[in-house]
PDB file of N, CA and C in Angstrom:
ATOM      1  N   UNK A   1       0.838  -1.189   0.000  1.00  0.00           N
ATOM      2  CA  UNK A   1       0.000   0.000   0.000  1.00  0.00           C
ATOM      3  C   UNK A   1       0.876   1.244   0.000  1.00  0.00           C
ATOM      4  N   UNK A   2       0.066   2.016  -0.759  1.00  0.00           N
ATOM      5  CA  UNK A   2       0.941   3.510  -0.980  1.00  0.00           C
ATOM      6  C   UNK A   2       0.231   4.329  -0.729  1.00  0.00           C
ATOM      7  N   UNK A   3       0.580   5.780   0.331  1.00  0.00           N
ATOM      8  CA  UNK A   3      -0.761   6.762   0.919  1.00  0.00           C
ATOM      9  C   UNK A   3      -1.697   6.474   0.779  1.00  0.00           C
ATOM     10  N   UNK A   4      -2.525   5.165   1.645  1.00  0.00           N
ATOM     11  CA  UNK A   4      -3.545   5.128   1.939  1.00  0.00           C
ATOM     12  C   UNK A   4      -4.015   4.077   0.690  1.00  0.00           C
ATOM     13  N   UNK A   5      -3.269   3.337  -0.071  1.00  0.00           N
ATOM     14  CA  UNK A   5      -3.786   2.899  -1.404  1.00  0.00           C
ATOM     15  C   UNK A   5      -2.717   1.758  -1.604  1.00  0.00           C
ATOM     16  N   UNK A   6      -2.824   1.244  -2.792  1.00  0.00           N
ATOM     17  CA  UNK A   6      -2.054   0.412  -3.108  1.00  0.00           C
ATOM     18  C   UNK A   6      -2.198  -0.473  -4.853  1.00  0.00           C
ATOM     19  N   UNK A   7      -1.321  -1.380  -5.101  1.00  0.00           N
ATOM     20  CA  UNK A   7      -0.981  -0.941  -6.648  1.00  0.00           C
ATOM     21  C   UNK A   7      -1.375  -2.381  -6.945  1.00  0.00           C
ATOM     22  N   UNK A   8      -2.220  -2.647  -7.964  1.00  0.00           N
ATOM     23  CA  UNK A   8      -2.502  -4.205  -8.469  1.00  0.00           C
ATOM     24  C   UNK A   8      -1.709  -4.138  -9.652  1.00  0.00           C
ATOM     25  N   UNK A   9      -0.848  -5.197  -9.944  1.00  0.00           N
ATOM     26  CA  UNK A   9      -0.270  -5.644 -11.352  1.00  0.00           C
ATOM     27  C   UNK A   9      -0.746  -6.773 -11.629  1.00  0.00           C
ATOM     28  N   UNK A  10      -1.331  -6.922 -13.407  1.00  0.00           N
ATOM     29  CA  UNK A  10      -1.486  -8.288 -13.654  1.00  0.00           C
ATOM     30  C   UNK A  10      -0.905  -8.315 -15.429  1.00  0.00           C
ATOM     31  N   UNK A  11       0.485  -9.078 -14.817  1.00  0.00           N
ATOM     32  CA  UNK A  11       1.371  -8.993 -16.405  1.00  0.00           C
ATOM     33  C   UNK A  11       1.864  -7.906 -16.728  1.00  0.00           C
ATOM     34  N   UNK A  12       1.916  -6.758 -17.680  1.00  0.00           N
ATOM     35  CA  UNK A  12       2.504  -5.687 -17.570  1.00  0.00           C
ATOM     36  C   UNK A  12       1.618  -4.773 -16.955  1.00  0.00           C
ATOM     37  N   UNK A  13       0.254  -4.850 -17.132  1.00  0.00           N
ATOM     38  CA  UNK A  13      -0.545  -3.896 -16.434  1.00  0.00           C
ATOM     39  C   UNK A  13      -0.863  -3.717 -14.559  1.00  0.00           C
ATOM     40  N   UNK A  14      -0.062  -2.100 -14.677  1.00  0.00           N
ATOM     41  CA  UNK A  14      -0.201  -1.658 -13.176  1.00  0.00           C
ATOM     42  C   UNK A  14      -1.075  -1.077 -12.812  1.00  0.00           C
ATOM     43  N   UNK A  15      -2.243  -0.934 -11.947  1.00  0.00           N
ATOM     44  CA  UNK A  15      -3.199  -0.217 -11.785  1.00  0.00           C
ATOM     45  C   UNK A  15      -3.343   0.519  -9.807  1.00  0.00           C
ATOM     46  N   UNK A  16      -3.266   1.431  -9.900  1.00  0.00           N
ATOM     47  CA  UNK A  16      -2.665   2.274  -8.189  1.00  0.00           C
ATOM     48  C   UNK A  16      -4.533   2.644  -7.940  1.00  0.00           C
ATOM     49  N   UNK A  17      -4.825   1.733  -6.898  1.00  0.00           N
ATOM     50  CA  UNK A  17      -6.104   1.685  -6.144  1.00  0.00           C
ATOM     51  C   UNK A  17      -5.985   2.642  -4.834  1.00  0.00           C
ATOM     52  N   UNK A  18      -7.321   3.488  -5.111  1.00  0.00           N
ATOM     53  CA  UNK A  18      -8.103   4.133  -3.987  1.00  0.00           C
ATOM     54  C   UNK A  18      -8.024   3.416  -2.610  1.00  0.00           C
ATOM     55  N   UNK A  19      -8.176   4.239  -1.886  1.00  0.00           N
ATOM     56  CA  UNK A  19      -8.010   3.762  -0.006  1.00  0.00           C
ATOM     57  C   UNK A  19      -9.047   2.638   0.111  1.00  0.00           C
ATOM     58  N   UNK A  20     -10.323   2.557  -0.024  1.00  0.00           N
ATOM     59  CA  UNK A  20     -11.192   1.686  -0.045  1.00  0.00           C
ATOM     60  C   UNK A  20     -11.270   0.310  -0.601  1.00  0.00           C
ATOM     61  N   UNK A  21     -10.512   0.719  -2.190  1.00  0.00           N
ATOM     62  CA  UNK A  21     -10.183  -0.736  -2.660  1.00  0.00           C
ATOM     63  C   UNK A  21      -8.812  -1.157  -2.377  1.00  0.00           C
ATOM     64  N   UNK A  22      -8.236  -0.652  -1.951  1.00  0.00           N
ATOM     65  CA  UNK A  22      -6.865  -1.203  -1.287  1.00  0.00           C
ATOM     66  C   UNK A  22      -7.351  -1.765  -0.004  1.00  0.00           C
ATOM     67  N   UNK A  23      -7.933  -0.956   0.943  1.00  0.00           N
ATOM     68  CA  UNK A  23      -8.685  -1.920   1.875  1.00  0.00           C
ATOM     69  C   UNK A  23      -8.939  -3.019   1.770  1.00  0.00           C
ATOM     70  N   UNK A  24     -10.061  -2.667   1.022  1.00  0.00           N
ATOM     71  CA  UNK A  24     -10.788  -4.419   0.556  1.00  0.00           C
ATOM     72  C   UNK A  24      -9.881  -5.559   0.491  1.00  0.00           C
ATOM     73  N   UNK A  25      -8.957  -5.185  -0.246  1.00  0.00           N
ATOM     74  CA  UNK A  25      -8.210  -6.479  -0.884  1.00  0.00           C
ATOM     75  C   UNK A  25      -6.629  -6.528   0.296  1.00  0.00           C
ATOM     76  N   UNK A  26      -6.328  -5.594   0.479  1.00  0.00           N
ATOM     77  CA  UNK A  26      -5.200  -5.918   1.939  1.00  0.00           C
ATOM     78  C   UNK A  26      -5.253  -7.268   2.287  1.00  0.00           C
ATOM     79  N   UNK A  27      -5.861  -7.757   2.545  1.00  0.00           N
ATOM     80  CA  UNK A  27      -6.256  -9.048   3.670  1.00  0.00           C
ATOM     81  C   UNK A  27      -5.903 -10.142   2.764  1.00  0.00           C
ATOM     82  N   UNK A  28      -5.330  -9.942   1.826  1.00  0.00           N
ATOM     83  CA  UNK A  28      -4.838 -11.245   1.104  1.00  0.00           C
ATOM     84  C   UNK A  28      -4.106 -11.738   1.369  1.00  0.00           C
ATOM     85  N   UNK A  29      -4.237 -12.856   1.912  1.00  0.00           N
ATOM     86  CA  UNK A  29      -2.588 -13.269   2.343  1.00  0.00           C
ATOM     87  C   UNK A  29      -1.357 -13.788   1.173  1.00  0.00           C
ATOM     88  N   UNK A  30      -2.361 -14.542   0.267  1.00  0.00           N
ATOM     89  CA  UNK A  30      -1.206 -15.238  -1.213  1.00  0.00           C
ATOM     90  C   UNK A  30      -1.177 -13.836  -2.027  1.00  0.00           C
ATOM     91  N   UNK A  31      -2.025 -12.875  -2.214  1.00  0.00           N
ATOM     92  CA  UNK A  31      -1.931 -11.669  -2.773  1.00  0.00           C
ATOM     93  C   UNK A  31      -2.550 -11.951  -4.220  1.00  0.00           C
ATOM     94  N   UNK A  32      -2.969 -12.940  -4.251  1.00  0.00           N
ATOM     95  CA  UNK A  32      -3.630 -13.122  -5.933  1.00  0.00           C
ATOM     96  C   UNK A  32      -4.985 -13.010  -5.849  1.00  0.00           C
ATOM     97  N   UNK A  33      -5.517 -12.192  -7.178  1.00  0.00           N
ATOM     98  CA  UNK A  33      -6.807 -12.154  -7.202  1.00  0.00           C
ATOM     99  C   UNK A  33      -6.858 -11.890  -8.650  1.00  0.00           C
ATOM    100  N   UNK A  34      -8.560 -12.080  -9.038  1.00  0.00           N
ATOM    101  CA  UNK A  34      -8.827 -11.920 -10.567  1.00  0.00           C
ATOM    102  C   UNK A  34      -9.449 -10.355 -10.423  1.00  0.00           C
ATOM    103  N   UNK A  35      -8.996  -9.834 -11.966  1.00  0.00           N
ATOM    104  CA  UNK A  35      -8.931  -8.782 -11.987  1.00  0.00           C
ATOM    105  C   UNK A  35      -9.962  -8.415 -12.853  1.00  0.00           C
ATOM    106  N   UNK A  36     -11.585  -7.667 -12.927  1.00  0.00           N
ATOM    107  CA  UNK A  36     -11.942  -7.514 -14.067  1.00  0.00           C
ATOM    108  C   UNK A  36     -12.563  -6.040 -14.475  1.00  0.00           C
ATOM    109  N   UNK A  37     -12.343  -5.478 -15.173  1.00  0.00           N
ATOM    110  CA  UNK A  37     -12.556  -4.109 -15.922  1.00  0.00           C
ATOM    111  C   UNK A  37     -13.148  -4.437 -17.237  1.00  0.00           C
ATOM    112  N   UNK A  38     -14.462  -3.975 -17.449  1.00  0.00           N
ATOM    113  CA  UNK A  38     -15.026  -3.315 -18.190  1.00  0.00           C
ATOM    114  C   UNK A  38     -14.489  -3.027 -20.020  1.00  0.00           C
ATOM    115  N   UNK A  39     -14.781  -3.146 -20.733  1.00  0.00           N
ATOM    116  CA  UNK A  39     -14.509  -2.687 -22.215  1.00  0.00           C
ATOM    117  C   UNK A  39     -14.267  -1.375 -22.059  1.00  0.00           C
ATOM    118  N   UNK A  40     -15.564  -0.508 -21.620  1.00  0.00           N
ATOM    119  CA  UNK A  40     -15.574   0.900 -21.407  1.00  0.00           C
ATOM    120  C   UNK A  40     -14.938   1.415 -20.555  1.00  0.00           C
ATOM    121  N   UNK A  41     -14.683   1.314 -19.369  1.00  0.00           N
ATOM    122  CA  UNK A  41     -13.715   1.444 -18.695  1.00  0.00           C
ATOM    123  C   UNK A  41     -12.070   1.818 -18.676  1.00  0.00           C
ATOM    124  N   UNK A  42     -11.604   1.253 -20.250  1.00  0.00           N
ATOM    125  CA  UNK A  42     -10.518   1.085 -20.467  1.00  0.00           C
ATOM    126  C   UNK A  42     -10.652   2.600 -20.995  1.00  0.00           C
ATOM    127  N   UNK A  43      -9.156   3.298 -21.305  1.00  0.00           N
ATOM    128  CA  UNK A  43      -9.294   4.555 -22.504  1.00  0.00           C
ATOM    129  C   UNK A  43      -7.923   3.708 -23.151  1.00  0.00           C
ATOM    130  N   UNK A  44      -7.639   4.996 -24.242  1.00  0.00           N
ATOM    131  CA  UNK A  44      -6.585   4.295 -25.091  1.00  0.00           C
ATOM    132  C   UNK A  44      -5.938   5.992 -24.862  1.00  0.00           C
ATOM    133  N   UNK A  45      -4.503   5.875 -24.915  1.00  0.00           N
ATOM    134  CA  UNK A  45      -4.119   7.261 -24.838  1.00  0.00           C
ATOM    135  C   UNK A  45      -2.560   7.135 -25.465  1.00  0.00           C
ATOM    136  N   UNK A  46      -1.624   8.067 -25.608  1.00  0.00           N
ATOM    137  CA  UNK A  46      -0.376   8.116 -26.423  1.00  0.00           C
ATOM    138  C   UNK A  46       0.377   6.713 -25.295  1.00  0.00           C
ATOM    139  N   UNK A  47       1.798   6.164 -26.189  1.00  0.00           N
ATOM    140  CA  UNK A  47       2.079   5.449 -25.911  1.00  0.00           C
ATOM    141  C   UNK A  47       2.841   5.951 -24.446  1.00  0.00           C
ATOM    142  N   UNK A  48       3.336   7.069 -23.878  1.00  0.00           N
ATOM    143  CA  UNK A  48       3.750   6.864 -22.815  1.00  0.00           C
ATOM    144  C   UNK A  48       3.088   7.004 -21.899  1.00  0.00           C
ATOM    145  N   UNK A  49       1.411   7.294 -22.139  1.00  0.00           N
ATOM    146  CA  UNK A  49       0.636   6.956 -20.898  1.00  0.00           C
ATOM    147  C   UNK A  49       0.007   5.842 -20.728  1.00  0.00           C
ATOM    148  N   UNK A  50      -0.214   4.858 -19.284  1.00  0.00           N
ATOM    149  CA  UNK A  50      -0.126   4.112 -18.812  1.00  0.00           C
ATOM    150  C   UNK A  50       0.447   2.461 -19.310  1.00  0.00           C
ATOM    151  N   UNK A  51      -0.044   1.722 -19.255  1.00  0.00           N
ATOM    152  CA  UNK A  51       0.724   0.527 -20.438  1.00  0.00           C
ATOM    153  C   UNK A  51       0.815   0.692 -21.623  1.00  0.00           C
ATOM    154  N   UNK A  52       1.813   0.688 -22.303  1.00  0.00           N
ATOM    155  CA  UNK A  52       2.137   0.249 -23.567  1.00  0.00           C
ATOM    156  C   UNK A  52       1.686  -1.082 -24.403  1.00  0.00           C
ATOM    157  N   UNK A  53       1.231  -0.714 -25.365  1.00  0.00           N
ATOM    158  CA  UNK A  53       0.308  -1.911 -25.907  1.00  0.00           C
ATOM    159  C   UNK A  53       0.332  -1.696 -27.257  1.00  0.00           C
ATOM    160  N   UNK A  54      -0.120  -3.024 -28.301  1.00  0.00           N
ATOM    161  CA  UNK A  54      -0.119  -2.875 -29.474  1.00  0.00           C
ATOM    162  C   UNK A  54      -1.911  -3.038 -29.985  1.00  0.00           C
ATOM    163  N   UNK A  55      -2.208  -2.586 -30.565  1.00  0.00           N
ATOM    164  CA  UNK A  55      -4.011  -2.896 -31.207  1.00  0.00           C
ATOM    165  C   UNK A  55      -3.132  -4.051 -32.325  1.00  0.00           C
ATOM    166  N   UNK A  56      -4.438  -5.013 -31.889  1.00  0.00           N
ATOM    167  CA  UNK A  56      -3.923  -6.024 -32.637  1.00  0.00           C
ATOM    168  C   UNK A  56      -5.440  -6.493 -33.667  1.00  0.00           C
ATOM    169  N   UNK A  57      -6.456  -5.927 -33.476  1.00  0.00           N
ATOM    170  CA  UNK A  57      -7.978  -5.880 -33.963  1.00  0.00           C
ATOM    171  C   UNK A  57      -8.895  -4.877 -33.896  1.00  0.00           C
ATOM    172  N   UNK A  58      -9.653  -4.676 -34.685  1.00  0.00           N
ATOM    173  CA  UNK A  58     -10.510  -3.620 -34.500  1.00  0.00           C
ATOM    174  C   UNK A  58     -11.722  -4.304 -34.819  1.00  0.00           C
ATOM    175  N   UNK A  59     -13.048  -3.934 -34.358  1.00  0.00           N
ATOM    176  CA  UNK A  59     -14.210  -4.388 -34.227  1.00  0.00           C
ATOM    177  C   UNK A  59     -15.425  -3.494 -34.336  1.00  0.00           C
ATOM    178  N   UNK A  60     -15.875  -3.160 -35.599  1.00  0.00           N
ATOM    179  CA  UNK A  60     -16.791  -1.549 -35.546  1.00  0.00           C
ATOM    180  C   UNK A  60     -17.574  -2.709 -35.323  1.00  0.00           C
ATOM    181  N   UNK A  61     -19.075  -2.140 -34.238  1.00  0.00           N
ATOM    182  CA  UNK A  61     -20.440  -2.399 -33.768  1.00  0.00           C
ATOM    183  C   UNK A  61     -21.151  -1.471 -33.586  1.00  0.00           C
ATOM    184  N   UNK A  62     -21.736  -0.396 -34.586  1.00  0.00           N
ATOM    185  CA  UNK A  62     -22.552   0.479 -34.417  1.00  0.00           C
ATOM    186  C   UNK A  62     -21.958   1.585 -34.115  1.00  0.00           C
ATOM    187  N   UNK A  63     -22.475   1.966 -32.873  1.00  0.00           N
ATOM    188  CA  UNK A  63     -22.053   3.422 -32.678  1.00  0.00           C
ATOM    189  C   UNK A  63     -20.315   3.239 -31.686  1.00  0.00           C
ATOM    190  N   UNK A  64     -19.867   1.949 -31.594  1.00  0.00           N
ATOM    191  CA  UNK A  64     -18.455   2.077 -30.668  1.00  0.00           C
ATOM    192  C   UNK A  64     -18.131   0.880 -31.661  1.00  0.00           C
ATOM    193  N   UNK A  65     -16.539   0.702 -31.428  1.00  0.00           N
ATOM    194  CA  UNK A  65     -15.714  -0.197 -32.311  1.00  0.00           C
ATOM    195  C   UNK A  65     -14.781  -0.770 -30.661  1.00  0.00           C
ATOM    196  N   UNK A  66     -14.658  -2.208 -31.047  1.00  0.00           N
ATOM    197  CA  UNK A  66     -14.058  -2.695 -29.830  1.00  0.00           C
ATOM    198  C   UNK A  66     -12.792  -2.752 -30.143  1.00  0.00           C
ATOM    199  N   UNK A  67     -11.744  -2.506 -29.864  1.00  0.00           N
ATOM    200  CA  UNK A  67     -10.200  -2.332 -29.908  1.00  0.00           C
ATOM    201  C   UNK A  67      -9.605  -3.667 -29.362  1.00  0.00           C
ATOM    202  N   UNK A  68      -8.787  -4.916 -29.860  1.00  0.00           N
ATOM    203  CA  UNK A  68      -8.154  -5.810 -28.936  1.00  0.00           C
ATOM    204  C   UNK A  68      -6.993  -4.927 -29.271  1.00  0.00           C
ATOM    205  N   UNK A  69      -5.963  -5.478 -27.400  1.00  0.00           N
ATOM    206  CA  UNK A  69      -4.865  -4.882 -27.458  1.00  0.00           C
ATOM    207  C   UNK A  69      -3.819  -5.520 -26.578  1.00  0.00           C
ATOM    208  N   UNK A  70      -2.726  -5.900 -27.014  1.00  0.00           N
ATOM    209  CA  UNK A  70      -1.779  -6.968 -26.469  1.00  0.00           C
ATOM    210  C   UNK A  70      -0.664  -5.829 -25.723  1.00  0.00           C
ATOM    211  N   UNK A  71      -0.823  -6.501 -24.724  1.00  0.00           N
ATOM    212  CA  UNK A  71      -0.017  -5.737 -23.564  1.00  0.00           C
ATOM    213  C   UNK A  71       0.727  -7.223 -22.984  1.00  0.00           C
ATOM    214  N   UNK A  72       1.786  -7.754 -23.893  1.00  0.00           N
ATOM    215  CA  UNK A  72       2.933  -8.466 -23.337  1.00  0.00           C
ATOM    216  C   UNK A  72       1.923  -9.775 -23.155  1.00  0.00           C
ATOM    217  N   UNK A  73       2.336 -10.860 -22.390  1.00  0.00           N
ATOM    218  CA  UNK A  73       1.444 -11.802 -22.273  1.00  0.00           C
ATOM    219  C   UNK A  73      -0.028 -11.595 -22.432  1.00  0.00           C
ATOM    220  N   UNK A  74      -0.239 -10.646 -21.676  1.00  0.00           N
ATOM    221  CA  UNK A  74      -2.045 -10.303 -21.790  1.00  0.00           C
ATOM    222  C   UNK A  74      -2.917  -9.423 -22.935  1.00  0.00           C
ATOM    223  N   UNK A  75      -3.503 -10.172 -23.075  1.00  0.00           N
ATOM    224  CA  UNK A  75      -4.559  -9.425 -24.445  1.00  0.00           C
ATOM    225  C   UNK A  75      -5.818  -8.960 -23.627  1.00  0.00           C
ATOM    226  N   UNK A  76      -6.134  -7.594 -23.694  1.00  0.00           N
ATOM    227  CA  UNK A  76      -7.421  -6.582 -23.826  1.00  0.00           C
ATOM    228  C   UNK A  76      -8.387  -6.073 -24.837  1.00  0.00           C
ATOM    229  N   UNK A  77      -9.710  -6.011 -24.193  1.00  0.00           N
ATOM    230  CA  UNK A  77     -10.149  -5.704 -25.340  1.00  0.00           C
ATOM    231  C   UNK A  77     -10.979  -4.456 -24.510  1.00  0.00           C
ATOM    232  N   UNK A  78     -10.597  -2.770 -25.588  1.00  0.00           N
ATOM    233  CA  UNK A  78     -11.777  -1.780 -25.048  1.00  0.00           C
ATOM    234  C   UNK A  78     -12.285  -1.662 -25.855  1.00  0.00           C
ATOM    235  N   UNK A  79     -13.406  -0.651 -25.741  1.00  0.00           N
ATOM    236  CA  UNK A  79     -14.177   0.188 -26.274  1.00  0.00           C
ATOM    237  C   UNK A  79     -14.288   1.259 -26.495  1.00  0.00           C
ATOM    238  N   UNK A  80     -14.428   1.727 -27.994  1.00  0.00           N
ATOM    239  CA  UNK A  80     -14.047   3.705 -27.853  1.00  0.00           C
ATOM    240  C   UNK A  80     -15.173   3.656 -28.684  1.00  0.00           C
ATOM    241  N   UNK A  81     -15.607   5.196 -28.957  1.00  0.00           N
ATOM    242  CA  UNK A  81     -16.421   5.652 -29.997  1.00  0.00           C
ATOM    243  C   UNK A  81     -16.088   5.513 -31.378  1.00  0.00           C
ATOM    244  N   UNK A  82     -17.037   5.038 -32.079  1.00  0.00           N
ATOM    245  CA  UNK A  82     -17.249   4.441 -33.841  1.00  0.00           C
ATOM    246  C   UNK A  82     -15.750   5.623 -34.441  1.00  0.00           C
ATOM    247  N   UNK A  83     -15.612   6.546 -34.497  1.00  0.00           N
ATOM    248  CA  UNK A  83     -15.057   7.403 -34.754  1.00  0.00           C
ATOM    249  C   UNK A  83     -13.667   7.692 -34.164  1.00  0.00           C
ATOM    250  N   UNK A  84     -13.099   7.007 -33.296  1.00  0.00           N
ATOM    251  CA  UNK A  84     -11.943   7.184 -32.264  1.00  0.00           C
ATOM    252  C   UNK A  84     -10.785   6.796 -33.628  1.00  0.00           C
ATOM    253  N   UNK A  85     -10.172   7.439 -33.765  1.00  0.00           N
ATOM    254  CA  UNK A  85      -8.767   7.193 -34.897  1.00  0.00           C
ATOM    255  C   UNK A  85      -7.861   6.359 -34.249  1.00  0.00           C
ATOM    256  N   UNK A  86      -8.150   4.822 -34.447  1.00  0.00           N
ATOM    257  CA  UNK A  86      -6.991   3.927 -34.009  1.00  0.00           C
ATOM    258  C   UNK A  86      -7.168   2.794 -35.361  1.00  0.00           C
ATOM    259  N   UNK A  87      -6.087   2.286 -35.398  1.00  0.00           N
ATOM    260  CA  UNK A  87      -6.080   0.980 -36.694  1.00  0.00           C
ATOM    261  C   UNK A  87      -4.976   0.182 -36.228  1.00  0.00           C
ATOM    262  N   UNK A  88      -5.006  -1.036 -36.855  1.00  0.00           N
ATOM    263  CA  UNK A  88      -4.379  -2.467 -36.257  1.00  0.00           C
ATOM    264  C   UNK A  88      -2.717  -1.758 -36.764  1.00  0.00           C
ATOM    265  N   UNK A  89      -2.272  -2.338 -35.129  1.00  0.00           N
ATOM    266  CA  UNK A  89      -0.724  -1.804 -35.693  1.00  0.00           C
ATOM    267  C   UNK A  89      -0.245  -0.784 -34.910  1.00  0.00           C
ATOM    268  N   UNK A  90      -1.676  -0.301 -34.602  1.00  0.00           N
ATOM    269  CA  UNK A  90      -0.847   1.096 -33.578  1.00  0.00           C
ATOM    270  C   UNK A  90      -0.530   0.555 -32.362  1.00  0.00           C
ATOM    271  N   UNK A  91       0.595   1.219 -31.356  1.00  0.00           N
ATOM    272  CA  UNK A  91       0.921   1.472 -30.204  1.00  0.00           C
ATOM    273  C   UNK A  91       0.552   2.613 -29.369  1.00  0.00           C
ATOM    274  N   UNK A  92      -0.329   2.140 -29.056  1.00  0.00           N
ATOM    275  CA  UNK A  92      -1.033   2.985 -27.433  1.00  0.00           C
ATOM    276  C   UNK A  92      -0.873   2.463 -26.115  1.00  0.00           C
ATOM    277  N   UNK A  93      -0.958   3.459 -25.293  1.00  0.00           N
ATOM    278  CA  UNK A  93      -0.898   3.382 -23.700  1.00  0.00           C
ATOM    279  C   UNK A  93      -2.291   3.116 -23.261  1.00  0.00           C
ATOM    280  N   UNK A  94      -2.919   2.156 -22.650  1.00  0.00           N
ATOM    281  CA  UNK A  94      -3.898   1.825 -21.579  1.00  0.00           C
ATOM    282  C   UNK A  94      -3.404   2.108 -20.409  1.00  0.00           C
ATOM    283  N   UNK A  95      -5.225   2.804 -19.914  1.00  0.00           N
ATOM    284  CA  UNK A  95      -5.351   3.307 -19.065  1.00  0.00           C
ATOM    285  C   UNK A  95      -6.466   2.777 -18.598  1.00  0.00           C
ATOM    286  N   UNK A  96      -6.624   2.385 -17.095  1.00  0.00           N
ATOM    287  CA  UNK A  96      -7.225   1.749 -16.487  1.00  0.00           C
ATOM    288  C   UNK A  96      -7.785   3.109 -15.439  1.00  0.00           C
ATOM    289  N   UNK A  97      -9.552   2.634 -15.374  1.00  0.00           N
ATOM    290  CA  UNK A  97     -10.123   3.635 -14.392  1.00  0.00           C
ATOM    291  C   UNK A  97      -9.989   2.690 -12.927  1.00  0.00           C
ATOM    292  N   UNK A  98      -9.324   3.061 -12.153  1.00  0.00           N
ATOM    293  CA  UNK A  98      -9.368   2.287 -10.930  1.00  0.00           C
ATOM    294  C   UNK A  98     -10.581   2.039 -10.085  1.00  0.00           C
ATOM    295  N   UNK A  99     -11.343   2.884 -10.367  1.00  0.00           N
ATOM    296  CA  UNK A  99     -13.041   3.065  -9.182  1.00  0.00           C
ATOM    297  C   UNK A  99     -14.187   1.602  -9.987  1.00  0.00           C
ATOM    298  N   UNK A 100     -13.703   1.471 -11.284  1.00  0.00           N
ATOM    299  CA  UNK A 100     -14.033   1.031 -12.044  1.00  0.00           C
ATOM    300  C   UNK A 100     -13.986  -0.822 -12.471  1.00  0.00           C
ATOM    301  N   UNK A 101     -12.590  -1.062 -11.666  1.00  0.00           N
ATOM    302  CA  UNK A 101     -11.854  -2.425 -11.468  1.00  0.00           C
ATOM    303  C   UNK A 101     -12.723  -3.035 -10.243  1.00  0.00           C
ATOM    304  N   UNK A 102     -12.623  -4.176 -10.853  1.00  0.00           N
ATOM    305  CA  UNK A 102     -14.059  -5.246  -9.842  1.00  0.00           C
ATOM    306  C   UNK A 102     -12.827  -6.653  -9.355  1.00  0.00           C
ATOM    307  N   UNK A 103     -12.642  -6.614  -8.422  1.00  0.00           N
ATOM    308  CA  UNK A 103     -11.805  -8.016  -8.003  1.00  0.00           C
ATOM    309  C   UNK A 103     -12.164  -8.978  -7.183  1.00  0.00           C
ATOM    310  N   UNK A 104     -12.068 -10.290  -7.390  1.00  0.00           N
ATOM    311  CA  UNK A 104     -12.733 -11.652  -7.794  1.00  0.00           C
ATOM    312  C   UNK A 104     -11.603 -12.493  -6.609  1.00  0.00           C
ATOM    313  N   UNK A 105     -11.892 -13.260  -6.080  1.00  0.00           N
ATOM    314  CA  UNK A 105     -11.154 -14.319  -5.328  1.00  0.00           C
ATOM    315  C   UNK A 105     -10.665 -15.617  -6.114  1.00  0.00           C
ATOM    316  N   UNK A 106      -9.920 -15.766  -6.126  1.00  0.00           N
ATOM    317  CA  UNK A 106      -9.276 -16.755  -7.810  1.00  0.00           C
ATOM    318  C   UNK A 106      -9.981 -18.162  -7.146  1.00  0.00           C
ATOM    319  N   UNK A 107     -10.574 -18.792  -5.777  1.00  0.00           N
ATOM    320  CA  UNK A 107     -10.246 -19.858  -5.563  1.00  0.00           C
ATOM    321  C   UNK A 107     -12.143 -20.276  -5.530  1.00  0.00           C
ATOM    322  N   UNK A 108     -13.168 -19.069  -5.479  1.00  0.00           N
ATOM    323  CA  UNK A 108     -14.227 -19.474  -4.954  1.00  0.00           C
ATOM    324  C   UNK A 108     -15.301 -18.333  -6.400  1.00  0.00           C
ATOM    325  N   UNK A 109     -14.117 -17.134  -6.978  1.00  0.00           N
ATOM    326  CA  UNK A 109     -14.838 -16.851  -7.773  1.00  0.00           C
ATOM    327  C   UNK A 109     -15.671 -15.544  -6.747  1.00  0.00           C
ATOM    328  N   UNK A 110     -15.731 -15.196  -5.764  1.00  0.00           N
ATOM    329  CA  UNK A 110     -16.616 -14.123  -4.771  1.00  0.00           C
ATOM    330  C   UNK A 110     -16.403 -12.868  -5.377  1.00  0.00           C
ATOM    331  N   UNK A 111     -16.793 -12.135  -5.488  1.00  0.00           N
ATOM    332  CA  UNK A 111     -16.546 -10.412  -5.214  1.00  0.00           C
ATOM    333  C   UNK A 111     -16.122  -9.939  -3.901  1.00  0.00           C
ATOM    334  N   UNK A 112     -15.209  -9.314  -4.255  1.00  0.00           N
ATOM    335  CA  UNK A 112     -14.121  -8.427  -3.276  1.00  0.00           C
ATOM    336  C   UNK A 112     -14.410  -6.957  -3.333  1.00  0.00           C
ATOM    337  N   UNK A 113     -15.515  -6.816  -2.193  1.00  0.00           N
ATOM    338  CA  UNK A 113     -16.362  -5.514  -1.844  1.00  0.00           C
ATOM    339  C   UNK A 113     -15.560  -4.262  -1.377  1.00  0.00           C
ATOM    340  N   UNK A 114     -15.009  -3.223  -1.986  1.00  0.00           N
ATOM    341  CA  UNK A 114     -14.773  -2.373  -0.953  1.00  0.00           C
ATOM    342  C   UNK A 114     -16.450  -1.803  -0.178  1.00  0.00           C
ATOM    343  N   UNK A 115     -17.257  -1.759  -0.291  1.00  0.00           N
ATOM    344  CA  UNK A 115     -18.262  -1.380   0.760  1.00  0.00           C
ATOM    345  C   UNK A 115     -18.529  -2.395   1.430  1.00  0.00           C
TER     346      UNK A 115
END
């Protein structure tokens, strides 16, 4: 934990949690948990903000296009607006909304409440 908070990594992606969800999850003793965020949730931003990643697919569905995006072992997939200027090939930074990240107990599958 860092002021009041503390930092989940899973593979290259680091994500620095609020006092509440650092709470929550403190009490781990093996420190592993499943990590899950949202399509929307994700943003896509220049490559030196937050992970570095490659778009490896694009997916138009109406009014949003789903982006897959390989960040080292782990593959993501967000969501931006029909119109967001990205194409297979680019290198962008993911960014993770932390209030937004939902974490899972790897052994029973539970939700890990900060309230």
């Amino acid at each position: 934990a860092q002021n009041g908070g503390a930092v989940v990594s899973a593979g290259d992606v680091k994500v620095e949690l609020p006092g509440a969800q650092a709470a929550a999850i403190a009490g781990r003793a093996d420190g592993k948990l499943v990590v899950g965020v949202r399509p929307e949730h994700l943003q896509l931003g220049m490559p030196s903000q937050g992970t570095p990643g490659l778009v490896e697919l694009i997916e138009p569905v109406g009014p949003l296009t789903y982006v897959d995006i390989r960040l080292g072992d782990l593959a993501v997939r967000a969501s931006v607006p029909a119109d967001y200027p990205v194409s297979v090939g680019d290198r962008i930074g993911l960014l993770v909304e932390p209030e937004r990240a939902h974490f899972f107990d790897p052994a029973g599958g539970e939700r890990i409440s900060a309230a």
